[in-house]
C-alpha atoms as a PDB file:
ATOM      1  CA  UNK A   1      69.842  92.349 101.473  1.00  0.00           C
ATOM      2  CA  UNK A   2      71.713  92.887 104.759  1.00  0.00           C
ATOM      3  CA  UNK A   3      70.141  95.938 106.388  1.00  0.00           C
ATOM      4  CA  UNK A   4      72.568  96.406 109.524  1.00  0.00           C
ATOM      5  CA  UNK A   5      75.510  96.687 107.117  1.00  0.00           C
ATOM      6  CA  UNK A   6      74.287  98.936 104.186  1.00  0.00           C
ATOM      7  CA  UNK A   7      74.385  96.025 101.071  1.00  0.00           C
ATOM      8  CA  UNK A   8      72.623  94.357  98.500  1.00  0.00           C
ATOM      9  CA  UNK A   9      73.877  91.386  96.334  1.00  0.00           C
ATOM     10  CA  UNK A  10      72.275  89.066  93.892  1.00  0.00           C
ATOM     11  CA  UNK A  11      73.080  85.461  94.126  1.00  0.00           C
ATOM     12  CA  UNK A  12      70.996  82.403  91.933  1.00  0.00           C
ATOM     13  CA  UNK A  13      68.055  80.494  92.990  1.00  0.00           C
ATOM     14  CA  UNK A  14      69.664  77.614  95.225  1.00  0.00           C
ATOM     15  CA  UNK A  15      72.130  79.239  96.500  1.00  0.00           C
ATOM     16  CA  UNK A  16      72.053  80.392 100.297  1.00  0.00           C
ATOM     17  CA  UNK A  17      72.711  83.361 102.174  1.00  0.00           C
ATOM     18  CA  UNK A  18      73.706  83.706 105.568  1.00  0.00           C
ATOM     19  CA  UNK A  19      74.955  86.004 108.416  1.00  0.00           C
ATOM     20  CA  UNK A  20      78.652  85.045 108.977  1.00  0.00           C
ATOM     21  CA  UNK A  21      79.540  87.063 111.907  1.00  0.00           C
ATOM     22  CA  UNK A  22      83.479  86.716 112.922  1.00  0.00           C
ATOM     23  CA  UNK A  23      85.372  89.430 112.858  1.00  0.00           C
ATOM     24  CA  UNK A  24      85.051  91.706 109.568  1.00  0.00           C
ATOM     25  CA  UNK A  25      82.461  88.855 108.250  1.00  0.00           C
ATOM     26  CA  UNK A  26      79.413  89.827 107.750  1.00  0.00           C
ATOM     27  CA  UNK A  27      78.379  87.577 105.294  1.00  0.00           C
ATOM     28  CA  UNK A  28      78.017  84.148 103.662  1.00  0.00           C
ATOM     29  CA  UNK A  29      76.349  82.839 100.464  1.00  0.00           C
ATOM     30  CA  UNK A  30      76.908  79.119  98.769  1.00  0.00           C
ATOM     31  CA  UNK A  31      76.060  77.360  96.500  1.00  0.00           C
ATOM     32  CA  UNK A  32      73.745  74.322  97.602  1.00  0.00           C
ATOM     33  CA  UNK A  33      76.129  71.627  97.818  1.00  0.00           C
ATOM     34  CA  UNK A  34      78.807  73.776  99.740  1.00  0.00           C
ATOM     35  CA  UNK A  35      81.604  73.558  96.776  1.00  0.00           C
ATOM     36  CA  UNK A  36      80.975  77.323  96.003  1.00  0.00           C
ATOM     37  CA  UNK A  37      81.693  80.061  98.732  1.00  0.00           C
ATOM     38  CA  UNK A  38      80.874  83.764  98.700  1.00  0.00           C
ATOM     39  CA  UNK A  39      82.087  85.821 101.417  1.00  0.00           C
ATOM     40  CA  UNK A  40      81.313  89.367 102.662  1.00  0.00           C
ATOM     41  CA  UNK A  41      83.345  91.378 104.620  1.00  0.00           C
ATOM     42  CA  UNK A  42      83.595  94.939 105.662  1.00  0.00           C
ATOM     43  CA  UNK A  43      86.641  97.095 107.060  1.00  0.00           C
ATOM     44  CA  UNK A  44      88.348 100.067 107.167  1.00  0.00           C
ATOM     45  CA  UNK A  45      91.523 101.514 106.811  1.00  0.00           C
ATOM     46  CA  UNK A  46      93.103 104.772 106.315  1.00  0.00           C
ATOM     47  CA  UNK A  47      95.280 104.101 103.321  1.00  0.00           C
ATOM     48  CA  UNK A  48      94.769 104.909 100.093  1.00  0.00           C
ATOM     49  CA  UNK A  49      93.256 102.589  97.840  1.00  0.00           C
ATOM     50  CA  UNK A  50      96.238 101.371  95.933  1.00  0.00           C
ATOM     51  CA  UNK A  51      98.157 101.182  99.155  1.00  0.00           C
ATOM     52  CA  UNK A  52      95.429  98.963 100.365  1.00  0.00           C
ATOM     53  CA  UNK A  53      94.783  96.821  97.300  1.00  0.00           C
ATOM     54  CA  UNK A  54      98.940  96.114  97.050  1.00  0.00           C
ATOM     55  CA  UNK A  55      98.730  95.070 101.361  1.00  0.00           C
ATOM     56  CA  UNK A  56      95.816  93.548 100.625  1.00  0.00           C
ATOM     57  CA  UNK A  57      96.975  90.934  97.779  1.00  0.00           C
ATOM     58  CA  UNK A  58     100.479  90.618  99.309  1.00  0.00           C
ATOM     59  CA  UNK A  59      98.743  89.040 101.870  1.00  0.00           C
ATOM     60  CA  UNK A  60      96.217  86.940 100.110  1.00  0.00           C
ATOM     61  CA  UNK A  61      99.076  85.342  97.919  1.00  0.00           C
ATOM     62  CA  UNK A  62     100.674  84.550 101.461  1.00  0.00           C
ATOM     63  CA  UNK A  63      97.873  83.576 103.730  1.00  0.00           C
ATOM     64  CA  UNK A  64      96.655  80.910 100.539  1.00  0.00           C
ATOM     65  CA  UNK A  65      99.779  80.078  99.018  1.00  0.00           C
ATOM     66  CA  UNK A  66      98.327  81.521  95.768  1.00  0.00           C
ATOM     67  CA  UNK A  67      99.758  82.423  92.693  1.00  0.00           C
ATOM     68  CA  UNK A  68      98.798  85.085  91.141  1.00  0.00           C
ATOM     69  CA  UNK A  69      96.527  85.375  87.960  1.00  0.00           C
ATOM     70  CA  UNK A  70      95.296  88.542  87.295  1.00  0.00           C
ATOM     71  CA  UNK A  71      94.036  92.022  88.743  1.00  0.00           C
ATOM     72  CA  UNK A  72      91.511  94.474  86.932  1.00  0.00           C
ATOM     73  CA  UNK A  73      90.511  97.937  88.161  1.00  0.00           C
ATOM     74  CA  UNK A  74      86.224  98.419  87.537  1.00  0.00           C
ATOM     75  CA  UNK A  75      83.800 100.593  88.977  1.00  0.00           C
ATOM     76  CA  UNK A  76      80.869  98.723  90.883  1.00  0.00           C
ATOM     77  CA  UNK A  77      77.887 100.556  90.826  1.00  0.00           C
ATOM     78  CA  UNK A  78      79.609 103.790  90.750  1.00  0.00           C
ATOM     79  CA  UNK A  79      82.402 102.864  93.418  1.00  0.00           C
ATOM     80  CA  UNK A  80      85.644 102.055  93.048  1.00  0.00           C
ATOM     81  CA  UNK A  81      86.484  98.634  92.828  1.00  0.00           C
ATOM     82  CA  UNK A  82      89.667  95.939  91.732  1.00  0.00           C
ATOM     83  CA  UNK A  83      89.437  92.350  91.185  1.00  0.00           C
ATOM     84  CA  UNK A  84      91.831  89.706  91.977  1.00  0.00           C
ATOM     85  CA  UNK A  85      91.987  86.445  90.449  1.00  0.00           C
ATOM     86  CA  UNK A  86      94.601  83.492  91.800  1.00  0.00           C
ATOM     87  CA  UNK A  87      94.904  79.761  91.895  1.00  0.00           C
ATOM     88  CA  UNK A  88      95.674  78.881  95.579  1.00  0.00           C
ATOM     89  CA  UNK A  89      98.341  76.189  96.721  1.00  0.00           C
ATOM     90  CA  UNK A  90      96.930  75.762  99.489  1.00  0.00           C
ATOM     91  CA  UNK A  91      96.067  71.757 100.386  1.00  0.00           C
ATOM     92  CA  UNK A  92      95.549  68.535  97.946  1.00  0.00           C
ATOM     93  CA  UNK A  93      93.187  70.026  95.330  1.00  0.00           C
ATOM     94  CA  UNK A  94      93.638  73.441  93.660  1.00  0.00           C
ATOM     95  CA  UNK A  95      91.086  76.229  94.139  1.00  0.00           C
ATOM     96  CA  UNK A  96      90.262  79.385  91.494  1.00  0.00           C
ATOM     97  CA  UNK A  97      90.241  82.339  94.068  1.00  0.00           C
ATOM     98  CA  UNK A  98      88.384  85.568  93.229  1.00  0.00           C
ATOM     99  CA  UNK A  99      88.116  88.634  95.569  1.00  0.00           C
ATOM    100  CA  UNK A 100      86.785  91.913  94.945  1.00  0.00           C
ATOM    101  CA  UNK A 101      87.900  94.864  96.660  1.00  0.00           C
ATOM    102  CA  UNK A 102      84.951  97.890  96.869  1.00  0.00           C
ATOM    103  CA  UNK A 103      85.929 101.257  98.141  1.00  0.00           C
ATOM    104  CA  UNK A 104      83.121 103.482  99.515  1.00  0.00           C
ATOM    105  CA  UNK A 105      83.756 107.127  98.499  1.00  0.00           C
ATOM    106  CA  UNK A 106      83.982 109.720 101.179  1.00  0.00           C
ATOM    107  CA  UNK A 107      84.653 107.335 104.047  1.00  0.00           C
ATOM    108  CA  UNK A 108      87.376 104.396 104.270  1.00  0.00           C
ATOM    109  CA  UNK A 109      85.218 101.758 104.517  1.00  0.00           C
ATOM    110  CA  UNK A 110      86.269  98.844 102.225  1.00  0.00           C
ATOM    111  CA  UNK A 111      83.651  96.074 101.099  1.00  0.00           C
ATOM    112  CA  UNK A 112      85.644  92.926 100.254  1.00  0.00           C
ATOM    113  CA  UNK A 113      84.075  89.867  98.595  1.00  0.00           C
ATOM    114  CA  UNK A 114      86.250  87.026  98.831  1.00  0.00           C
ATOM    115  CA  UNK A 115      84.800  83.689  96.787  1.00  0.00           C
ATOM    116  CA  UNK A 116      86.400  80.527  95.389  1.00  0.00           C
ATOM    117  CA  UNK A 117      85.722  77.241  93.619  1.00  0.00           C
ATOM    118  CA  UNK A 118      87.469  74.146  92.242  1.00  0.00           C
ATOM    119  CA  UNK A 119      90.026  74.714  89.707  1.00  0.00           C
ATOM    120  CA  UNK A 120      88.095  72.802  87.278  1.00  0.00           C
ATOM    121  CA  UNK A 121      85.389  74.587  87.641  1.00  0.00           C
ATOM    122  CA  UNK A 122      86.722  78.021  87.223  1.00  0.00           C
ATOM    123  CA  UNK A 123      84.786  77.991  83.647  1.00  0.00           C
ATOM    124  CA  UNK A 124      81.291  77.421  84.835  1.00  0.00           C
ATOM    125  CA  UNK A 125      81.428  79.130  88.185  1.00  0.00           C
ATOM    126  CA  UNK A 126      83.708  82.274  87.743  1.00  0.00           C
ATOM    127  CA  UNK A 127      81.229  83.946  85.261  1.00  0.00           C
ATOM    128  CA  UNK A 128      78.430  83.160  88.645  1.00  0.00           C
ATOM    129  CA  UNK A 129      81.055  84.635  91.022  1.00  0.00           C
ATOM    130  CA  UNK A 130      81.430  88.049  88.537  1.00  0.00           C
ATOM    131  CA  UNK A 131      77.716  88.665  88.106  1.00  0.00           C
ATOM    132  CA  UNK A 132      76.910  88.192  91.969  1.00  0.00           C
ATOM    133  CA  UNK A 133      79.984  90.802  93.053  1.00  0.00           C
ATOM    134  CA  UNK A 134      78.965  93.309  89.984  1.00  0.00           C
ATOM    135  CA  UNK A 135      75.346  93.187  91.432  1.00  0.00           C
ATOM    136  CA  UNK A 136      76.844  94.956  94.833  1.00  0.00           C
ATOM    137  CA  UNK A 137      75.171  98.207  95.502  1.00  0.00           C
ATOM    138  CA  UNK A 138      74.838 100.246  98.697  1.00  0.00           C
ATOM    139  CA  UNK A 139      70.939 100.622 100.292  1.00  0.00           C
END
């Protein structure tokens, strides 16, 4: 539970959580032996959610060199959310990419969970990665 920034997630047993503070990161949670990451961040921004969402995954497929897999609109505990799957290009060994994009009704504040693994282990780890960022909920 982080207190100063309004959250709650659920992560395993052996995995760890920690403050992550640099700029919008709040947040950090792995898995034991590091391979797994789990990032929370926070922002804000005036557009509307779609306009947001496109920015936001324009730049994502840029920043990682990621190809695009998939995008899903859900509701997270009553908010808003979409979920972005890719397969980055980034460096020697291929990473599954998942990011969540949660959008606080009645203010622009926009929880992003950004998380990745190896490619080959997409089929053990994304289904971890889902449950954590559908356990968000506001305090």
């Amino acid at each position: 539970m982080d207190k100063a920034n309004g959250y709650r997630v659920d992560y395993p047993k052996g995995w760890k959580a920690s403050p992550y503070i640099s700029g919008i990161v709040v947040a950090e949670i792995n898995k034991a032996d590091k391979s797994t990451g789990f990032q929370i961040r926070i922002t804000e921004s005036g557009l509307s959610s779609i306009a947001y969402s496109e920015w936001y995954l324009g730049r994502l497929i840029k920043d990682m060199k990621a190809e695009f897999l998939s995008a899903k609109h859900l509701s997270i505990n009553g908010m808003p959310a979409i979920e972005y799957a890719l397969k980055s290009g980034r460096g020697p060994t291929p990473y599954f990419l998942k990011s969540w994009l949660i959008f606080v009704p009645t203010s622009n504040k926009i929880y992003i969970i950004q998380s990745g693994c190896l490619m080959n282990e997409r089929s053990t780890i994304d289904p971890i990665l889902s449950d954590m960022a559908e356990s968000f909920r506001l305090n």
